[in-house]
Protein backbone atom coordinates (compact mmCIF):
# COMPACT_ATOMS: atom_id res chain seq x y z
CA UNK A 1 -9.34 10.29 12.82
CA UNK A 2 -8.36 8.98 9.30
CA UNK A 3 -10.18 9.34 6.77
CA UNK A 4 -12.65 7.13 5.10
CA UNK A 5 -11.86 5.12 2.42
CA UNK A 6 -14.43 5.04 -0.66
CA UNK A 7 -12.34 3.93 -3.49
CA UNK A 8 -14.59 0.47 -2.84
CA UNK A 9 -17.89 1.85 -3.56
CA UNK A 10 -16.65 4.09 -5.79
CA UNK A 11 -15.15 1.69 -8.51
CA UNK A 12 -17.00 -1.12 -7.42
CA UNK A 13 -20.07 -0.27 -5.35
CA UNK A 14 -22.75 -1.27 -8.08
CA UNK A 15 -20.44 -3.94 -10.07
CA UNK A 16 -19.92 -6.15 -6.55
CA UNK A 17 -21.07 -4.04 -3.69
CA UNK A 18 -20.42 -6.43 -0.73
CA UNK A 19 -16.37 -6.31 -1.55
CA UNK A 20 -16.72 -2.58 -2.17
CA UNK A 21 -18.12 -2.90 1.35
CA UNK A 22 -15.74 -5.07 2.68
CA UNK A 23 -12.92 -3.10 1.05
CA UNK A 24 -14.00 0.16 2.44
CA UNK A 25 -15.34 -1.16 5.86
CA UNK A 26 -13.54 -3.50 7.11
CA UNK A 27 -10.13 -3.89 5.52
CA UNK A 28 -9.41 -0.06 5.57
CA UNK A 29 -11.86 1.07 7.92
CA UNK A 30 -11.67 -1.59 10.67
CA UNK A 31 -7.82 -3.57 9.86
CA UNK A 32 -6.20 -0.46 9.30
CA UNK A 33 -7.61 1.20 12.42
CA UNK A 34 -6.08 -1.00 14.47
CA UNK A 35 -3.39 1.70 15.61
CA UNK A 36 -2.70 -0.03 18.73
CA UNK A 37 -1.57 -3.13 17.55
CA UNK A 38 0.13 -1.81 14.41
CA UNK A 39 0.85 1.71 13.49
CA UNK A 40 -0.44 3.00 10.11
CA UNK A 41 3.51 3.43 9.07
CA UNK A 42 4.59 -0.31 9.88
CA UNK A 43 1.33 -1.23 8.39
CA UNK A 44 1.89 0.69 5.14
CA UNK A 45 5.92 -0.66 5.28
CA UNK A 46 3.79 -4.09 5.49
CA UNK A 47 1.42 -3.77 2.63
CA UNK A 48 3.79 -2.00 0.68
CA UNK A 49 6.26 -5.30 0.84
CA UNK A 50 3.29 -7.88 0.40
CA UNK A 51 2.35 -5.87 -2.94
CA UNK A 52 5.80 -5.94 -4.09
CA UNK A 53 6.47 -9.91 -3.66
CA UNK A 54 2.78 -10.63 -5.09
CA UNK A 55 3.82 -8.52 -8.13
CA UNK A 56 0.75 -6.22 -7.32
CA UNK A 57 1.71 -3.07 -9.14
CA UNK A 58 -1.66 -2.04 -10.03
CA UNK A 59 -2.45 -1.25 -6.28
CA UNK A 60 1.31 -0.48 -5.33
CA UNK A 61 0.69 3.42 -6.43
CA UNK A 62 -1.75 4.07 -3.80
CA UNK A 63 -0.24 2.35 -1.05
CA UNK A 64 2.76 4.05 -1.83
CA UNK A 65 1.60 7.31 -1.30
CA UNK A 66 0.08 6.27 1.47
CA UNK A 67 3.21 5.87 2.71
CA UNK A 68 4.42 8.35 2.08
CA UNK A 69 1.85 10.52 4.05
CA UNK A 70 2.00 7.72 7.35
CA UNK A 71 5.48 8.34 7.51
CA UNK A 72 7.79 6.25 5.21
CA UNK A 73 10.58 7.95 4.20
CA UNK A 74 12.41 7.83 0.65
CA UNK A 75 15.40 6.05 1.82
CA UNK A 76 13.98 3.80 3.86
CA UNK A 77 11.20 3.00 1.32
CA UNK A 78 14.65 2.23 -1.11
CA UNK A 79 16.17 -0.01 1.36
CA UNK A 80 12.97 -2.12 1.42
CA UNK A 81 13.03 -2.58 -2.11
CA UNK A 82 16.87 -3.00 -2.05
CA UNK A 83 16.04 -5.94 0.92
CA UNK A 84 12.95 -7.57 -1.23
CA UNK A 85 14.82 -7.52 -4.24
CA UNK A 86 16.80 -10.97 -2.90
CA UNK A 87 13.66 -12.30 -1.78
CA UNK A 88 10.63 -11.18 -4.10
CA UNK A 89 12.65 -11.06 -7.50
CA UNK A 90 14.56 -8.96 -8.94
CA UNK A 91 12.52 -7.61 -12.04
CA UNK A 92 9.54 -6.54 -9.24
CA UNK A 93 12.28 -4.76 -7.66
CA UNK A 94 12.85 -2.81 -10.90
CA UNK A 95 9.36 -2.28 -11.44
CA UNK A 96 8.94 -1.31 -7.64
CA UNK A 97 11.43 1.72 -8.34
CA UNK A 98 10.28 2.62 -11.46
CA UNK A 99 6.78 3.49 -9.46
CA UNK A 100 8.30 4.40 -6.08
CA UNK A 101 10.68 7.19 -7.50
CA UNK A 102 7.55 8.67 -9.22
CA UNK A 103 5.68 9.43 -5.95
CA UNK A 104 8.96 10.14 -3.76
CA UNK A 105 10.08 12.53 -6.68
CA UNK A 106 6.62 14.61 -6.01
């Protein structure tokens, strides 16, 4: 069983508690649960390339270490930066690295 995810409630729960709900509840408690359909690895490969093209490197961190742990590998987390690069920019690329060789040099 996977853990729960607080990180909602806990930044957020008094500020705007019905997105810390919805963060903690239904995107990673109920979406990300969804094994069958998608496994936690293609779903972190997923999320990891959605932050990347949105230029969401405040939340990029987490979900790559969470990658990490479901199963992402170094190289193959560089070849999806390598791929975005072309498609997503190349400066979020560079940033991309600059946070992804942090937590695959742990």
């Amino acid at each position: 069983m996977a853990e729960k995810q607080t990180a909602g409630r806990d930044f957020l729960g008094e500020f705007a508690p019905k997105f810390a709900e919805m963060n903690d509840d239904v995107l990673f408690g109920e979406v990300w649960s969804r094994e069958k359909e998608l496994s936690p690895r293609d779903r972190s490969m997923i999320t990891v390339s959605a932050l990347i093209a949105g230029g969401n490197f405040e939340q990029l961190t987490a979900h790559l270490k969470k990658a990490k742990i479901n199963g992402v590998t170094k190289d193959e987390i560089s070849e999806i930066i390598t791929h975005l690069s072309f498609y997503a920019g190349w400066p979020k690329a560079w940033s991309a690295f600059r946070i992804a060789k942090e937590i695959y040099n742990e």
